[in-house]
C-alpha atoms as a PDB file:
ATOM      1  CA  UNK A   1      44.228  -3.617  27.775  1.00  0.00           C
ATOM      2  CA  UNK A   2      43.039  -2.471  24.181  1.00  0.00           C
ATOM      3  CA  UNK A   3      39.700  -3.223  23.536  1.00  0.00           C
ATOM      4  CA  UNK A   4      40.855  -4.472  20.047  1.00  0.00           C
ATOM      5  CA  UNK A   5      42.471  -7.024  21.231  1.00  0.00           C
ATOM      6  CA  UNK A   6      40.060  -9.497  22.132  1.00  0.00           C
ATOM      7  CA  UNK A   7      39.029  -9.365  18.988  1.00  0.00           C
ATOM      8  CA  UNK A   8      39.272 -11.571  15.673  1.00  0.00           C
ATOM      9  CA  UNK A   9      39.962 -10.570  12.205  1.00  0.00           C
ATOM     10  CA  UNK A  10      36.542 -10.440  10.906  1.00  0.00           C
ATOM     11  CA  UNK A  11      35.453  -8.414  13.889  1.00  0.00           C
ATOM     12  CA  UNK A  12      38.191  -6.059  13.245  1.00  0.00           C
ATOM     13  CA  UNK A  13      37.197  -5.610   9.935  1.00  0.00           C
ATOM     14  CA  UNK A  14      33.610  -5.133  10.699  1.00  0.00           C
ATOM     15  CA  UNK A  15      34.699  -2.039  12.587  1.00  0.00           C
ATOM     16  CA  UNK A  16      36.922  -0.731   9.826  1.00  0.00           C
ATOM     17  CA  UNK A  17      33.821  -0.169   7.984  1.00  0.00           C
ATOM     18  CA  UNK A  18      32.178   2.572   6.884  1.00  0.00           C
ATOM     19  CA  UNK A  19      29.081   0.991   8.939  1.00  0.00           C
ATOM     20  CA  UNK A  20      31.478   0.105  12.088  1.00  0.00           C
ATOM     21  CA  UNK A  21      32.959   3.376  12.532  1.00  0.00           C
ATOM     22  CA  UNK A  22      29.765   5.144  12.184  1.00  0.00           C
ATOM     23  CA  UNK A  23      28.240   2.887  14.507  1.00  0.00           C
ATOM     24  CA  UNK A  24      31.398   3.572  16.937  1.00  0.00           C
ATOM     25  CA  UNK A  25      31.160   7.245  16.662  1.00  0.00           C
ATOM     26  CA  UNK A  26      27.226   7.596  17.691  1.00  0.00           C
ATOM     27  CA  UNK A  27      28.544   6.151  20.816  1.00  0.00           C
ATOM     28  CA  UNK A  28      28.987   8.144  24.082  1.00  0.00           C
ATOM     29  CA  UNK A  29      30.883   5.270  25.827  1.00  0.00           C
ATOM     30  CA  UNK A  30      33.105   3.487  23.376  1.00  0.00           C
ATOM     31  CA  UNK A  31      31.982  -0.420  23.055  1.00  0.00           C
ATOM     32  CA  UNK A  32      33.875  -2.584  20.256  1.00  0.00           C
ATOM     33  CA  UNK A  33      31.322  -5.628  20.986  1.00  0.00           C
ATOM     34  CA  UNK A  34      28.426  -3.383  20.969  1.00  0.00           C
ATOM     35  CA  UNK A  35      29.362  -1.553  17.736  1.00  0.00           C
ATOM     36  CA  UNK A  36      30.134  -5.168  16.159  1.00  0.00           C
ATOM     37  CA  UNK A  37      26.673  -6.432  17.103  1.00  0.00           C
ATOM     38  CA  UNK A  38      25.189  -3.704  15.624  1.00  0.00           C
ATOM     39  CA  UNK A  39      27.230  -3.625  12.505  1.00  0.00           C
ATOM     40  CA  UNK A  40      26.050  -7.698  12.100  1.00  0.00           C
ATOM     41  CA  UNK A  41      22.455  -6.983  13.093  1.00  0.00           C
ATOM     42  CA  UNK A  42      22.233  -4.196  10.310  1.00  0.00           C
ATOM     43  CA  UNK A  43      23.514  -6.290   7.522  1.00  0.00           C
ATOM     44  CA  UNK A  44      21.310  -8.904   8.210  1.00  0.00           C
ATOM     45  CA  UNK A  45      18.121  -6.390   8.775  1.00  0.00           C
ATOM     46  CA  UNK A  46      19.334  -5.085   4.830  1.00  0.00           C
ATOM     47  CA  UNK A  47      19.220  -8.695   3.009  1.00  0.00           C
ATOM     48  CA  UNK A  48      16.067  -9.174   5.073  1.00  0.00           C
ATOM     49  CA  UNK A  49      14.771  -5.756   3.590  1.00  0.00           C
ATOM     50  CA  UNK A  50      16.283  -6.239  -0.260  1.00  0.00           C
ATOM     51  CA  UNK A  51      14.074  -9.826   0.406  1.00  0.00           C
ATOM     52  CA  UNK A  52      10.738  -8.349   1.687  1.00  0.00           C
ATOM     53  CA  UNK A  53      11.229  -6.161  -1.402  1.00  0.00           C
ATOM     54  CA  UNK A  54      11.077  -8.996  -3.724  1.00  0.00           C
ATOM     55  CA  UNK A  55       7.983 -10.392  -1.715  1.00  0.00           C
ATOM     56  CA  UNK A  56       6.758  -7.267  -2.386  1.00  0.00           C
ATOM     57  CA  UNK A  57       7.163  -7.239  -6.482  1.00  0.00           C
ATOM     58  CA  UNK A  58       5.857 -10.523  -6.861  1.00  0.00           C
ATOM     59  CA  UNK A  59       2.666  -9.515  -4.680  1.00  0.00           C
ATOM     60  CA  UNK A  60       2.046  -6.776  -7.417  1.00  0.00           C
ATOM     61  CA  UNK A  61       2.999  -8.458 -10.086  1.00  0.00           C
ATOM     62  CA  UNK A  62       0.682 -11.548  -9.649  1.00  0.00           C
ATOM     63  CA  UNK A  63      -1.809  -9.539  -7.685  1.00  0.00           C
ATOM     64  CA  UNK A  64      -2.161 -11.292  -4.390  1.00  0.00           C
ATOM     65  CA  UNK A  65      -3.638  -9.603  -1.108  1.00  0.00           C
ATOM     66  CA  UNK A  66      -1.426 -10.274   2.244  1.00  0.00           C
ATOM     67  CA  UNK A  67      -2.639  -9.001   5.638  1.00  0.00           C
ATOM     68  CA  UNK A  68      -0.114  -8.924   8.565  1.00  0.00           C
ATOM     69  CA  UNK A  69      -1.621  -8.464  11.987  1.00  0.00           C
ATOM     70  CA  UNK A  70       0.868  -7.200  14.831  1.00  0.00           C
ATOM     71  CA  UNK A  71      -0.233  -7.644  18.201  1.00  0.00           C
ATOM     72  CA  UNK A  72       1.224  -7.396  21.701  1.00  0.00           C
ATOM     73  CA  UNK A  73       1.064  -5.683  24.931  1.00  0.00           C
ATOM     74  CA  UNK A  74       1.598  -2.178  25.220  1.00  0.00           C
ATOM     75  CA  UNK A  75       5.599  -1.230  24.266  1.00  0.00           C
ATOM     76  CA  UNK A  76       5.783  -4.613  23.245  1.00  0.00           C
ATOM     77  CA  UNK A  77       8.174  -3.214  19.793  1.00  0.00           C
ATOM     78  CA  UNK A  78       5.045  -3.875  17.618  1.00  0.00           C
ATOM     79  CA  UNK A  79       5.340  -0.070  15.592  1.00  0.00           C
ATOM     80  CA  UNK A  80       9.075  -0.681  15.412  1.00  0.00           C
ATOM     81  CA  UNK A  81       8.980  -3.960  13.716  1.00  0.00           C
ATOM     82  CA  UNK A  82       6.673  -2.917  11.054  1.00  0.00           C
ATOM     83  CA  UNK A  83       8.793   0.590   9.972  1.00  0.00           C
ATOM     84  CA  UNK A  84      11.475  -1.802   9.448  1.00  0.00           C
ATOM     85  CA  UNK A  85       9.441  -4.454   7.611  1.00  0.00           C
ATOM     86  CA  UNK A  86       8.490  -1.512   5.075  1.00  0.00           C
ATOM     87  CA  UNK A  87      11.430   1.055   5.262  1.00  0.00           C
ATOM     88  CA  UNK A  88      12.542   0.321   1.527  1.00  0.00           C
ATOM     89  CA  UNK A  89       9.079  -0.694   0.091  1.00  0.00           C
ATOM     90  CA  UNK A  90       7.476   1.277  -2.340  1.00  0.00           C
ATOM     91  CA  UNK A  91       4.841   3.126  -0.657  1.00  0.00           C
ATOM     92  CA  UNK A  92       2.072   3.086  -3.026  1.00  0.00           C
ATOM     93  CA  UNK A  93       1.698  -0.997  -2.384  1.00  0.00           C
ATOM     94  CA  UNK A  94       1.404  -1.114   1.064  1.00  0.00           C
ATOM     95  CA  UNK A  95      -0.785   0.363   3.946  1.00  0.00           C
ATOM     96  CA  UNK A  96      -0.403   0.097   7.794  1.00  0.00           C
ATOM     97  CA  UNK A  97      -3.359   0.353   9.712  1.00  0.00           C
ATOM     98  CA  UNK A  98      -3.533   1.880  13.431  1.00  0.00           C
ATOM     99  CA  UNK A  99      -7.076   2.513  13.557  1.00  0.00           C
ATOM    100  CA  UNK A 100      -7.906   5.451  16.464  1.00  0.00           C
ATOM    101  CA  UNK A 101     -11.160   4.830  18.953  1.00  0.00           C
ATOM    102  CA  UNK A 102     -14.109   4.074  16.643  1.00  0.00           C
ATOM    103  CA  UNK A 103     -16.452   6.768  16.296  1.00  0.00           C
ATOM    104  CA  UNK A 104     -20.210   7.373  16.727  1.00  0.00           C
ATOM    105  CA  UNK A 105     -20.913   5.939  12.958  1.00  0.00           C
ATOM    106  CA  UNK A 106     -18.136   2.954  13.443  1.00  0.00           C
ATOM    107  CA  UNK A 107     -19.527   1.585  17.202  1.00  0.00           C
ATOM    108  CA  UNK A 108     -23.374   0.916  15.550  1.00  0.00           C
ATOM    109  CA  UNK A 109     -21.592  -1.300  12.802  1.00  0.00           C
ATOM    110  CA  UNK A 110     -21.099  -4.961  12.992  1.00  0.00           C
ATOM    111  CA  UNK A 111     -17.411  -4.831  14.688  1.00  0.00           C
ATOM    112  CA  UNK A 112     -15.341  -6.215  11.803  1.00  0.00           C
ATOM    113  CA  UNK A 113     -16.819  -3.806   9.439  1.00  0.00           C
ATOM    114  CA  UNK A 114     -14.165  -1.171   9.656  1.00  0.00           C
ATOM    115  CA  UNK A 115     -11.295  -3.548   9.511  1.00  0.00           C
ATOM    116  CA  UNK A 116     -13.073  -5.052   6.399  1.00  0.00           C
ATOM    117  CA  UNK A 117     -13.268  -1.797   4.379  1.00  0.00           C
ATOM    118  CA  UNK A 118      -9.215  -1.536   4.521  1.00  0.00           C
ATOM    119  CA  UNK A 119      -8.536  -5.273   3.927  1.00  0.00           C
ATOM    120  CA  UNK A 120      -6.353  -4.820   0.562  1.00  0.00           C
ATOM    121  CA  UNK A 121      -6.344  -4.577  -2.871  1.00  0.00           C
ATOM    122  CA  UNK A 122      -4.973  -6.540  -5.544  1.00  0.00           C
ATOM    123  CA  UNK A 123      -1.313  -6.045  -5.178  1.00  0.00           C
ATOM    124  CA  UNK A 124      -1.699  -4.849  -2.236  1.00  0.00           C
ATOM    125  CA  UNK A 125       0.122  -5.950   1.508  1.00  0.00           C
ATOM    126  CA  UNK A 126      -1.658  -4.377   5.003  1.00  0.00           C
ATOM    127  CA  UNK A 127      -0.026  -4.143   7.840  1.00  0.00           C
ATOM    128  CA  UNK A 128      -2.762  -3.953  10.670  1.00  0.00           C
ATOM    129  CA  UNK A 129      -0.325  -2.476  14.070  1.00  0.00           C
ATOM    130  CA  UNK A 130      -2.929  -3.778  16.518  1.00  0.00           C
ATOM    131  CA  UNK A 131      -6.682  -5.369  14.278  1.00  0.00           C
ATOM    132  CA  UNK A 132      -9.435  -6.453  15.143  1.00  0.00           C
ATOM    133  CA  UNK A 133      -7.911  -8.629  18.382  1.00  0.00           C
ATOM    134  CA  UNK A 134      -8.542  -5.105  20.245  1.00  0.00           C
ATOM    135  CA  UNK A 135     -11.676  -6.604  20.969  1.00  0.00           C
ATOM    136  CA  UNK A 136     -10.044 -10.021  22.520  1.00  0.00           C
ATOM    137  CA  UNK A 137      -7.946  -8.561  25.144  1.00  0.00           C
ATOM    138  CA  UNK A 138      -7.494  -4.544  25.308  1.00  0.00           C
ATOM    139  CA  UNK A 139     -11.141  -3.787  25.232  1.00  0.00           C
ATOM    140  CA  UNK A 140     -12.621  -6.425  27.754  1.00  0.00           C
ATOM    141  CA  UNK A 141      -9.304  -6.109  30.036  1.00  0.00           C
ATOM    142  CA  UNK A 142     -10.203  -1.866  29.970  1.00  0.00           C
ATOM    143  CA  UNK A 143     -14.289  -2.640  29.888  1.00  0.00           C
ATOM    144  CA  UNK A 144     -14.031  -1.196  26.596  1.00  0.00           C
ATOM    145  CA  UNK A 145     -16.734  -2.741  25.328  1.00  0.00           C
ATOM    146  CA  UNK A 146     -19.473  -5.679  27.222  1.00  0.00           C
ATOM    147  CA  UNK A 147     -19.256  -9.308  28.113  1.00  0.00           C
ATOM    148  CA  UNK A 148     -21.513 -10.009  25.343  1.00  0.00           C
ATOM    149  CA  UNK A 149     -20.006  -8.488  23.118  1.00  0.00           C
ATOM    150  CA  UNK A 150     -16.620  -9.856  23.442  1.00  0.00           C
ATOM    151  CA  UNK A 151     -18.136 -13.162  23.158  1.00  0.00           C
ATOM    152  CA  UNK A 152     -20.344 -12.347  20.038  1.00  0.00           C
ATOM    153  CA  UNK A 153     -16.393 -11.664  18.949  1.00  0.00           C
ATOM    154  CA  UNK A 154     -14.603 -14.755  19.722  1.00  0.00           C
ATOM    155  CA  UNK A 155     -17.556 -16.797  18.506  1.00  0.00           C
ATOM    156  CA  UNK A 156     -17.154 -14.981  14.977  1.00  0.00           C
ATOM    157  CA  UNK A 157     -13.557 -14.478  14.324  1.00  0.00           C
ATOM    158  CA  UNK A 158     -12.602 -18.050  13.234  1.00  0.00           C
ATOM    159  CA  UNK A 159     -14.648 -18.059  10.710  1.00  0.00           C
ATOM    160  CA  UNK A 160     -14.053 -14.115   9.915  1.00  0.00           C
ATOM    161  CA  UNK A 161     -10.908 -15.253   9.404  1.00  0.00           C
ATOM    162  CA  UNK A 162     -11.484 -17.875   7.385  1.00  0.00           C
ATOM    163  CA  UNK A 163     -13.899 -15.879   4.778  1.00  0.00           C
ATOM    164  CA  UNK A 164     -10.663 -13.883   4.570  1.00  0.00           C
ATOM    165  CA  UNK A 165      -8.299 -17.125   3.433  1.00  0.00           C
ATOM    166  CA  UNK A 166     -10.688 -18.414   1.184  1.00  0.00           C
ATOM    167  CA  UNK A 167     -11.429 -14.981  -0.563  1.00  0.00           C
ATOM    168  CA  UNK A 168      -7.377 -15.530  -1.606  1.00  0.00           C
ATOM    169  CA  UNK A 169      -5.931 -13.133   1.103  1.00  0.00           C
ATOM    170  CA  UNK A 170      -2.677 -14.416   2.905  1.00  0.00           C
ATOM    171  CA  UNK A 171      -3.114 -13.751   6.570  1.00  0.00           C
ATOM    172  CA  UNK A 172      -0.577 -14.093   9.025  1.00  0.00           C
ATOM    173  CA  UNK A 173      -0.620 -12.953  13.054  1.00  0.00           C
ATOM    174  CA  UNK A 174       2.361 -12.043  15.289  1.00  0.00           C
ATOM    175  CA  UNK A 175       2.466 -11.605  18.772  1.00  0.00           C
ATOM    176  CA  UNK A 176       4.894  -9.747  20.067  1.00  0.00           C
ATOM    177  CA  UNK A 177       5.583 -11.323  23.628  1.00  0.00           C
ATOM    178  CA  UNK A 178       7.675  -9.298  26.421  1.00  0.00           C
ATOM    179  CA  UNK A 179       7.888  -9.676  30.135  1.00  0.00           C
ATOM    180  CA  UNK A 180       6.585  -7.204  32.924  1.00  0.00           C
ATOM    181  CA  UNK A 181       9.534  -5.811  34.282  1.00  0.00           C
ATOM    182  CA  UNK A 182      10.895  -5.059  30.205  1.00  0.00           C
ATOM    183  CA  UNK A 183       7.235  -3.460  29.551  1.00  0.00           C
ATOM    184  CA  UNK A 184       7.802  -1.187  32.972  1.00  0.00           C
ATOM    185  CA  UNK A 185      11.184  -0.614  31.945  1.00  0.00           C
ATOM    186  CA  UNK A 186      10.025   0.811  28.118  1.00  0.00           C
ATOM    187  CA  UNK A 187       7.463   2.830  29.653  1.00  0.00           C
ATOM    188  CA  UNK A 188       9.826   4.817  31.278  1.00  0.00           C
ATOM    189  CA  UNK A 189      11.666   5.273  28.834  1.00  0.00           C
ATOM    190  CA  UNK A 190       9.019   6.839  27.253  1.00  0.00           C
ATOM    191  CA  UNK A 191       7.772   9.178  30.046  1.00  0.00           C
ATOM    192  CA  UNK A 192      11.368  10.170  30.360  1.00  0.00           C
ATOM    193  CA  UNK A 193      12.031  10.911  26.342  1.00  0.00           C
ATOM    194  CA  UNK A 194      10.398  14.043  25.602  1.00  0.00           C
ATOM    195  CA  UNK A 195       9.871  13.218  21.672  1.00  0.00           C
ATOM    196  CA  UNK A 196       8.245   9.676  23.017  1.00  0.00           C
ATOM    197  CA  UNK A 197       6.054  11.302  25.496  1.00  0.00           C
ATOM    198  CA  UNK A 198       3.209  11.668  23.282  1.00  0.00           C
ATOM    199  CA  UNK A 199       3.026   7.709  22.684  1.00  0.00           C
ATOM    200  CA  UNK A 200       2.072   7.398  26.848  1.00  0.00           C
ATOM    201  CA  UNK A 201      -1.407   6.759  26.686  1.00  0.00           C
ATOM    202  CA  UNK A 202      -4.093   5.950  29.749  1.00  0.00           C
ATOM    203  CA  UNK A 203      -4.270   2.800  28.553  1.00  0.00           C
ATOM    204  CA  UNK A 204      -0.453   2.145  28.819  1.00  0.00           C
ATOM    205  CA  UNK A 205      -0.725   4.057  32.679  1.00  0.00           C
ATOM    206  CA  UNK A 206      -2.792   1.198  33.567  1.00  0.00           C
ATOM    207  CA  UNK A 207      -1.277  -1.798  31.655  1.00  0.00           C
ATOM    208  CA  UNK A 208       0.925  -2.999  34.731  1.00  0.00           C
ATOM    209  CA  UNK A 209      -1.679  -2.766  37.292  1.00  0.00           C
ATOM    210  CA  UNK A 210      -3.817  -4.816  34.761  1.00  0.00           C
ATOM    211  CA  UNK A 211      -1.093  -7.176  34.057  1.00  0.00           C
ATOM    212  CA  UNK A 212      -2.655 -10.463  35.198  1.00  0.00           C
ATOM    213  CA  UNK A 213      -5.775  -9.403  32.812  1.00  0.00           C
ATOM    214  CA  UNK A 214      -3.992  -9.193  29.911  1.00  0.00           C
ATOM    215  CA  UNK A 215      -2.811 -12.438  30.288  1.00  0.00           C
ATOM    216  CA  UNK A 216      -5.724 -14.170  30.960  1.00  0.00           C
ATOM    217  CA  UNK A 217      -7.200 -12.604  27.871  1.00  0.00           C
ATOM    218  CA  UNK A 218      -4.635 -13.253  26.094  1.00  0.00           C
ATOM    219  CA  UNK A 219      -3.786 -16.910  26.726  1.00  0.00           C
ATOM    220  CA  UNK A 220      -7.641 -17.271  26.096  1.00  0.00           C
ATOM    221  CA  UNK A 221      -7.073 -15.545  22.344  1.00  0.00           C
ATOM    222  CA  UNK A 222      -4.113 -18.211  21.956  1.00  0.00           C
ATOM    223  CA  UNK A 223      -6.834 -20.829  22.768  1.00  0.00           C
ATOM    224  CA  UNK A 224      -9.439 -20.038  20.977  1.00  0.00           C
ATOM    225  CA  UNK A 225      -8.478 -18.071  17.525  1.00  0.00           C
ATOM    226  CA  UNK A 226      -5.708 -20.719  15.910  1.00  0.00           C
ATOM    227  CA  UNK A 227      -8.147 -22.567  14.040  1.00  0.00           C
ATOM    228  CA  UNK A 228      -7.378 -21.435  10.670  1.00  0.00           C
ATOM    229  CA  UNK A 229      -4.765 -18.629  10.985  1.00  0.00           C
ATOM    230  CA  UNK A 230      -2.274 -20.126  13.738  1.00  0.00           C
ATOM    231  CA  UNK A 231      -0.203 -17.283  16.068  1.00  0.00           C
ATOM    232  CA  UNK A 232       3.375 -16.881  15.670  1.00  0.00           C
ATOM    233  CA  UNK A 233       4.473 -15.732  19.354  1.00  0.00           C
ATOM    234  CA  UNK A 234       7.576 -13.383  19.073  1.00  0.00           C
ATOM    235  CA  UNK A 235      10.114 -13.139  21.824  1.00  0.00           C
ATOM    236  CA  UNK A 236      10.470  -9.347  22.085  1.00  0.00           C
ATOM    237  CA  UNK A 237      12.239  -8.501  24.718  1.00  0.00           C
ATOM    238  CA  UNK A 238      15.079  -7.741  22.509  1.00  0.00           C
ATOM    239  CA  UNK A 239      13.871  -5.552  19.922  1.00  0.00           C
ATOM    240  CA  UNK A 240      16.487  -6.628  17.161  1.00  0.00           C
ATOM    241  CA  UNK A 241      15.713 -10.298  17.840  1.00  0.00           C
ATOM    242  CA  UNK A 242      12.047  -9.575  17.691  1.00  0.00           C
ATOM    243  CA  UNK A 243      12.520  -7.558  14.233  1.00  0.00           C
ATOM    244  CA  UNK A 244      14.554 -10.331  13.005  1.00  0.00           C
ATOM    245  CA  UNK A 245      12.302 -13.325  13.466  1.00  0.00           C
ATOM    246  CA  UNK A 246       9.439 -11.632  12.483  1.00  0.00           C
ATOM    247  CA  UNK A 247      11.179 -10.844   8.866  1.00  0.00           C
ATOM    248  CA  UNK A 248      11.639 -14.227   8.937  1.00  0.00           C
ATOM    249  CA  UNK A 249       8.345 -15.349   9.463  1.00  0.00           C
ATOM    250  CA  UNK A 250       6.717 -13.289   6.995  1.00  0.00           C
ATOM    251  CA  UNK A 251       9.162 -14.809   4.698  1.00  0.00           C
ATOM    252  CA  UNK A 252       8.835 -17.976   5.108  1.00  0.00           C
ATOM    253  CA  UNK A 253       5.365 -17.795   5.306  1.00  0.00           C
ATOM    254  CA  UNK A 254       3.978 -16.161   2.040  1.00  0.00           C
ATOM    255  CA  UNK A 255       5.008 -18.293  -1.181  1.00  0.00           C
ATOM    256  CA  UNK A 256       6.662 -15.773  -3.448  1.00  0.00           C
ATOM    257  CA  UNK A 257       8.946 -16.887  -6.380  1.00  0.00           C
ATOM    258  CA  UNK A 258      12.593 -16.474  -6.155  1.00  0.00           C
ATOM    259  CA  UNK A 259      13.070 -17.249  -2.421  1.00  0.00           C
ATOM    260  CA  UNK A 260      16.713 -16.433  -1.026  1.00  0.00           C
ATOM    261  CA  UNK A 261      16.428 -19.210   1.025  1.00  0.00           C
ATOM    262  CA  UNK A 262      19.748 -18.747   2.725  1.00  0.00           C
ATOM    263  CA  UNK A 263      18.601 -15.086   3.935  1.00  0.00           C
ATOM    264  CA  UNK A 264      15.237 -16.442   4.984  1.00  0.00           C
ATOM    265  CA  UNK A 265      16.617 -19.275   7.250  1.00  0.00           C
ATOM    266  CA  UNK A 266      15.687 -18.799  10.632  1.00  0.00           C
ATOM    267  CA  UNK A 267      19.075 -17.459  12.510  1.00  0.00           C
ATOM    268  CA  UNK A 268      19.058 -16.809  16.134  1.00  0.00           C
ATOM    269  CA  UNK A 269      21.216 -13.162  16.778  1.00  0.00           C
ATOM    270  CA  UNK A 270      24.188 -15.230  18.524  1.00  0.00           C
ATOM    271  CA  UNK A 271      24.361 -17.435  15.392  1.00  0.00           C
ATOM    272  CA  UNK A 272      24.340 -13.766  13.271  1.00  0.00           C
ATOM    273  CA  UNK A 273      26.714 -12.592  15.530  1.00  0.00           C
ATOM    274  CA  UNK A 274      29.104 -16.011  15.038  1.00  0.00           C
ATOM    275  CA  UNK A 275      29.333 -15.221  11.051  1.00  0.00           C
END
C-alpha cells in the first residue's frame, strides 16, 4: 500500500511543500508521518521565533532587563532550546551565558558575584545555559564545593533573587526534566557522533551512577528556591516538545505589547500535529 494513502488533504499538501519535500529528501528511510510532523513542528517553531522577535523589540525599545535561567540534568536539550529561542534575534541584544569552572580570582568572591557582573543591560535579554543553581545540585552532587557552602547558597538565593525582581529585571527558570534511560540513551549518542564527542564531559561519565543524587538535590532546589521566582519544569524527553513549551513560557511570561495570543497559547505537539 502507498504510503500516501493514509493520508488527508492537508497532510498531502504539507508534503507538496517546499518544506515537506525537503524534509522528505534528508531522509534515508522514507516516512510520510515523520516528514509531516516535522513540516508542522517547524511552522510552529517560526511563528514562535517571528514572536520572540517582537518580545525582543519591545525589550529594547522600552529598555527592560529579562534573565532566562536553563537548567537540567546533563543532555537534558537545555543548549538546544536556547539556539532556537535566539536563532533570528538580533545579536547585539542578547547574551547567553555558559560560564566555564571559576578560576583562582572567581572561587575567593562571594559566589553570585560572577553571575552578577553579566546580569543585563537596559535592553538587554540573558540567557544563563546552566546559573548560579550549579551550586544547588551539580557541585554538592560532584563535591564541587563544601556542605557549608552549599547551604550559605540556598540560605541566600531567595532573596538574591529577589534583589534581582525588585531592581526591574524579569527572571524566569526552566527545568528541563528527562528520564534516566533517555539521558543514557543521549549520551551515547554523543560518544558515538564524532562532531558531539567533545560535549562528553567527566561530569556527564558520572551523571548515571550519580543519578539518585541529582535527584535528591534537585527535588530539594524545587523545595526550597520558589519563593519569589517559581520553576517551570519542562518535559524534555522530546526535544521538539521541550523547545515548544518553553517558547511558550517565555511568552507568556514577560508582558510585552502586541501579544499574538493565538501563537502563544499553550499547544501540546499532537494538538499541532491535528491542525
Amino acid at each position: 500500500m502507498s504510503p500516501l494513502r493514509n493520508l488527508s488533504d492537508k497532510e498531502l499538501s504539507i508534503i507538496n511543500t517546499k518544506k515537506g519535500l525537503g524534509a522528505l529528501l534528508r531522509q534515508s528511510h522514507l516516512d510520510i508521518n515523520k516528514t509531516v510532523r516535522n513540516v508542522k513542528y517547524e511552522k510552529r517553531l517560526e511563528k514562535l521565533q517571528e514572536e520572540m522577535l517582537i518580545l525582543q523589540q519591545w525589550v529594547v525599545a522600552n529598555n527592560k532587563k529579562v534573565v532566562i535561567l536553563f537548567e537540567g540534568r546533563d543532555a537534558a536539550g537545555k543548549g538546544g532550546a536556547i539556539r532556537r529561542i535566539i536563532q533570528h534575534l538580533p545579536p547585539r541584544a542578547i547574551r547567553v551565558v555558559a560560564l566555564p569552572k571559576p578560576n583562582e580570582t572567581e572561587v575567593g568572591q562571594w559566589y553570585f558575584q560572577r553571575y552578577i557582573n553579566r546580569l543585563p543591560n537596559n535592553g538587554e535579554i540573558v540567557f544563563f545555559d546552566r546559573s548560579w543553581y550549579n551550586r544547588a545540585v551539580v557541585e554538592p552532587v560532584n563535591g564541587f564545593c563544601t556542605k557549608k557552602q552549599y547551604e550559605v547558597f540556598m540560605s541566600q538565593v531567595n532573596e538574591f533573587e529577589k534583589m534581582i525582581q525588585d531592581s526591574g529585571i524579569y527572571l524566569l527558570k526552566l527545568y528541563f526534566s528527562i528520564t534516566k534511560a533517555e539521558q543514557e540513551r543521549r549520551f551515547n549518542d554523543i560518544i558515538n557522533t564524532p562532531t558531539k564527542k567533545w560535549k562528553y564531559s567527566d561530569v556527564d561519565r558520572r551523571a548515571l551512577a550519580l543519578w539518585d543524587d541529582y535527584t535528591k538535590y534537585k527535588e530539594l532546589m524545587f523545595k526550597k528556591t520558589q519563593e519569589y521566582a517559581p520553576w517551570k519544569v519542562i518535559k524534555a524527553n522530546r526535544k521538539t516538545n521541550a523547545r515548544i513549551r518553553a517558547f511558550e513560557y517565555i511568552l507568556k511570561m514577560i508582558p510585552y505589547e502586541t501579544k499574538d495570543l493565538e501563537t502563544v497559547r499553550p499547544r501540546t505537539i499532537r494538538s499541532i500535529l491535528n491542525e
